[in-house]
Protein backbone atom coordinates (compact mmCIF):
# COMPACT_ATOMS: atom_id res chain seq x y z
CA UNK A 1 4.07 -100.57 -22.96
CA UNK A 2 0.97 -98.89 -22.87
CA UNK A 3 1.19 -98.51 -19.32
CA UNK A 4 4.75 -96.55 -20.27
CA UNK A 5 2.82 -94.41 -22.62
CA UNK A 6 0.62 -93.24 -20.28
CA UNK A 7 3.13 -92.61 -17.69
CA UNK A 8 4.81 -90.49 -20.69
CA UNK A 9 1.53 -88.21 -21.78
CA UNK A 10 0.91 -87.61 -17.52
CA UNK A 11 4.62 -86.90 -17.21
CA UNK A 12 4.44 -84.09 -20.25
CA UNK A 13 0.97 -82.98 -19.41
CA UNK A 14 2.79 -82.25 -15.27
CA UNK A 15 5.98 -80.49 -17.86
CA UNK A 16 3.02 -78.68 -19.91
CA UNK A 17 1.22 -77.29 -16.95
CA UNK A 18 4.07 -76.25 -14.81
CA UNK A 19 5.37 -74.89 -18.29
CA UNK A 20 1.89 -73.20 -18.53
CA UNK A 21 2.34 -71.62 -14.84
CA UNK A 22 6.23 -70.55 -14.80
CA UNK A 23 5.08 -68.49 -17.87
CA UNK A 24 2.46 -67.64 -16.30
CA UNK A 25 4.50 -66.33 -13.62
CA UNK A 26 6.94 -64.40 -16.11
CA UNK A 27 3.72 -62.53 -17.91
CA UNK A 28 2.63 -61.44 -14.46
CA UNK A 29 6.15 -60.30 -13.24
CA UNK A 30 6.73 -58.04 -16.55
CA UNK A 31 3.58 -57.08 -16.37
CA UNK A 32 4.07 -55.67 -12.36
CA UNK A 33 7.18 -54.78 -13.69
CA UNK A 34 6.26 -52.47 -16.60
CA UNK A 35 3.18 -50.92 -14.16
CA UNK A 36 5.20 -50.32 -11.08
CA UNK A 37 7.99 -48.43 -13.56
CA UNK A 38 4.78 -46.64 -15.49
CA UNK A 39 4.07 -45.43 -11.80
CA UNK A 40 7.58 -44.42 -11.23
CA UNK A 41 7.51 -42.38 -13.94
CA UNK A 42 4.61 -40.78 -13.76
CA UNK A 43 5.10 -39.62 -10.21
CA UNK A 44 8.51 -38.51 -11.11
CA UNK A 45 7.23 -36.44 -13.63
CA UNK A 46 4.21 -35.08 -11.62
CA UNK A 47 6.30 -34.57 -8.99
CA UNK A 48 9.04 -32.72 -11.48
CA UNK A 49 6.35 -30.28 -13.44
CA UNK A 50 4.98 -29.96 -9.74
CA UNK A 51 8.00 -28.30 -8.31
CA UNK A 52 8.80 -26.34 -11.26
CA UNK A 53 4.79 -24.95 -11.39
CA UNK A 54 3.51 -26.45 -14.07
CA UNK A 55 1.20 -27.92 -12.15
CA UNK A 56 -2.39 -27.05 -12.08
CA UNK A 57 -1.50 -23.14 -11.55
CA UNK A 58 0.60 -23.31 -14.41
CA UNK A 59 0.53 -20.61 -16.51
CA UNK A 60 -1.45 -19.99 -20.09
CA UNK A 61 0.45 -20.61 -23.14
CA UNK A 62 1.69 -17.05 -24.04
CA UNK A 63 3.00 -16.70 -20.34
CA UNK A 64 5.06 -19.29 -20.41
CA UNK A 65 7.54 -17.77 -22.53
CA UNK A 66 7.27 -14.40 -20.88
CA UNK A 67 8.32 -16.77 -17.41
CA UNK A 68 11.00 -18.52 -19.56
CA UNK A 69 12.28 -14.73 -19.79
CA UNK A 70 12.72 -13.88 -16.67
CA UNK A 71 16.61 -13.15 -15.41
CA UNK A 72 17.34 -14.34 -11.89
CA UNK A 73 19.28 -12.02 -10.23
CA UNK A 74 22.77 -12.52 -9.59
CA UNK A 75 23.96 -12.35 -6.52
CA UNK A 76 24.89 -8.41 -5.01
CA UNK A 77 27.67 -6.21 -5.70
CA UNK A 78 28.79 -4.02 -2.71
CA UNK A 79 31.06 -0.99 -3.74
CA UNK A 80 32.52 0.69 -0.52
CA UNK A 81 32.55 4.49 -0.30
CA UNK A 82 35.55 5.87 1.83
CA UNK A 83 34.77 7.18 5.28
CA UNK A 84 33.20 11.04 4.93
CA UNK A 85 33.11 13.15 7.95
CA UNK A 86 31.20 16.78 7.70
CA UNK A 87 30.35 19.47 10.31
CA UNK A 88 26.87 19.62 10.42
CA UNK A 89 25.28 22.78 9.37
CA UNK A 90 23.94 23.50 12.89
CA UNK A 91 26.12 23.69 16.05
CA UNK A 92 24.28 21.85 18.18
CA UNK A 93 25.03 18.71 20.55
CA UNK A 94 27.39 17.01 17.36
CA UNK A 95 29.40 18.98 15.55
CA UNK A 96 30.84 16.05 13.39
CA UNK A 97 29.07 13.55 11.28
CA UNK A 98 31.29 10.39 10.06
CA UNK A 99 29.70 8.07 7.83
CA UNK A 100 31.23 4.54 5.95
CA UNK A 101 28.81 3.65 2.98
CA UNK A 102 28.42 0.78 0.43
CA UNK A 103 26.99 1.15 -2.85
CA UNK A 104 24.71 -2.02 -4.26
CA UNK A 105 23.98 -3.47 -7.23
CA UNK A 106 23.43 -6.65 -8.99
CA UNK A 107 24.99 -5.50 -11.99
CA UNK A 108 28.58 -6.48 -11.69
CA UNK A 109 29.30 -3.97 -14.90
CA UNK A 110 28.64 -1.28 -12.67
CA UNK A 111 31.54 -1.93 -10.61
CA UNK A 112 34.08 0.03 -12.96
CA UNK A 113 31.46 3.06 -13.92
CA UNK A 114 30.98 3.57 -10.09
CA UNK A 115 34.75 3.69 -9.40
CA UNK A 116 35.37 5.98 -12.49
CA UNK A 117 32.49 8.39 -11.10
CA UNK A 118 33.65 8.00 -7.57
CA UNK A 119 34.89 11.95 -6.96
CA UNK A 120 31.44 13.24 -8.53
CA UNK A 121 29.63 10.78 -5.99
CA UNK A 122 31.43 11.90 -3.34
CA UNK A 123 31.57 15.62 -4.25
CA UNK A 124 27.59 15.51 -4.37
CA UNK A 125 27.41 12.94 -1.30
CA UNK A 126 29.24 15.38 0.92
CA UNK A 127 27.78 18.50 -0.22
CA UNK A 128 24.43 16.63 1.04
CA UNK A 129 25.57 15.69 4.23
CA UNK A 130 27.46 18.74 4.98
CA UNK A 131 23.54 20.52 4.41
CA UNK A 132 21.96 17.48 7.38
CA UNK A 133 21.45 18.95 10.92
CA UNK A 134 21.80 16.98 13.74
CA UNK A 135 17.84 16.53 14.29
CA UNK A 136 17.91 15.70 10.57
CA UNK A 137 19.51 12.67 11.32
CA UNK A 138 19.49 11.41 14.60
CA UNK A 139 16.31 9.24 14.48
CA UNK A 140 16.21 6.29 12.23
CA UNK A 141 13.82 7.95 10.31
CA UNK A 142 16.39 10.68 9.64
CA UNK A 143 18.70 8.15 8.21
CA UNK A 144 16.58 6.76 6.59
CA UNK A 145 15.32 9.60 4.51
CA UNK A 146 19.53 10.32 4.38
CA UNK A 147 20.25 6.74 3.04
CA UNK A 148 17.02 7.36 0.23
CA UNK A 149 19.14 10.78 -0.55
CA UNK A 150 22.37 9.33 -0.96
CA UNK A 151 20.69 6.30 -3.31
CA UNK A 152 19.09 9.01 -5.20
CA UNK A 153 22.42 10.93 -5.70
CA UNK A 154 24.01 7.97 -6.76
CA UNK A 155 21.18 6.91 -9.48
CA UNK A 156 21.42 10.56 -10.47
CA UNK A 157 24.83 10.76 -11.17
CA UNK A 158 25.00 7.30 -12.80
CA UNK A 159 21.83 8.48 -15.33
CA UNK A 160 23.49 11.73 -16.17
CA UNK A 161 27.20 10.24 -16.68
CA UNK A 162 26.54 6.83 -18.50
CA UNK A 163 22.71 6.45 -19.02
CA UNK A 164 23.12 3.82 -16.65
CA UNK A 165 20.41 2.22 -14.39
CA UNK A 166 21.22 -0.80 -11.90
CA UNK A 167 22.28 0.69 -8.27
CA UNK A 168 19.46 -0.86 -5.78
CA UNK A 169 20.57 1.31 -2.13
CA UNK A 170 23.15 2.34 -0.11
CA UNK A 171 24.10 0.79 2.87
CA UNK A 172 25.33 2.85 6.24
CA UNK A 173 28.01 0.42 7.65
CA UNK A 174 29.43 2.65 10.06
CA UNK A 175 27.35 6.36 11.43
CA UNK A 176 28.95 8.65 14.14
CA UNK A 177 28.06 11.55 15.15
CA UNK A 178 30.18 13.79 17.59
């Protein structure tokens, strides 16, 4: 009997130990566990305040709100002008200058204002060509200097009529010259 007891104690002492080690096991496991997903996190979050620039160029306190502010631009507005044609005010080797033009802004509320001012932008956007000789314009300087005109006539007009700012340039999308 003794001999059974002793068999017993080295039988529980082999269930203790490997008891012992399988929780052994399980501590180290949720220990990796918990680290590796501390690591996860971390980077994600790094990686996160990295590609949003708060990273070590982030900004100072009182700037961040004044970045928080900031409106990103929607995306452009192109109002077509109908084709003008004008003589131009010399008679040289073109008589004829034929323009198509786009208006553009990234304030979609401008859309309406432009259309309702269209005859005053073309009144004033005519008169200005009609004035262009054909040196004026036929480098790209000279259009150019005739596309900054137009914007400007445009702005003007807009400024005057609505106290409205918003229209960015004026695109040529079709120039001949005859």
């Amino acid at each position: 009997m003794a001999e059974e007891e002793r068999n017993n104690e080295e039988g529980d002492l082999e269930l203790d130990g490997a008891a012992k080690s399988s929780k052994k096991k399980l501590i180290i496991i949720i220990v990796a566990a918990v680290l590796g997903l501390a690591v996860i996190i971390g980077g994600t979050v790094g990686l996160t305040l990295m590609l949003v620039g708060g990273g070590s160029d982030a900004q100072p306190a009182g700037e961040e709100a004044a970045a928080e502010e900031v409106v990103v631009p929607k995306d452009a507005v192109y109002i077509p002008v109908k084709t003008m044609t004008v003589n131009f005010a010399d008679k040289g080797a073109a008589q004829f200058l034929q323009v198509d033009i786009s208006i553009m802004t990234y304030d979609a509320e401008l859309i309406d204002l432009i259309k309702a001012h269209m005859p005053v932008i073309r009144n004033d956007m005519l008169n200005m060509l009609g004035a262009q000789t054909f040196k004026d314009v036929s480098t790209p300087d000279g259009k150019e200097a005739l596309r900054t005109k137009l914007l400007l006539i445009v702005q003007k007009i807009l400024q005057e009529q609505e106290a409205r700012e918003g229209i960015e340039a004026i695109y040529f999308t079709k120039i001949i010259m005859q």
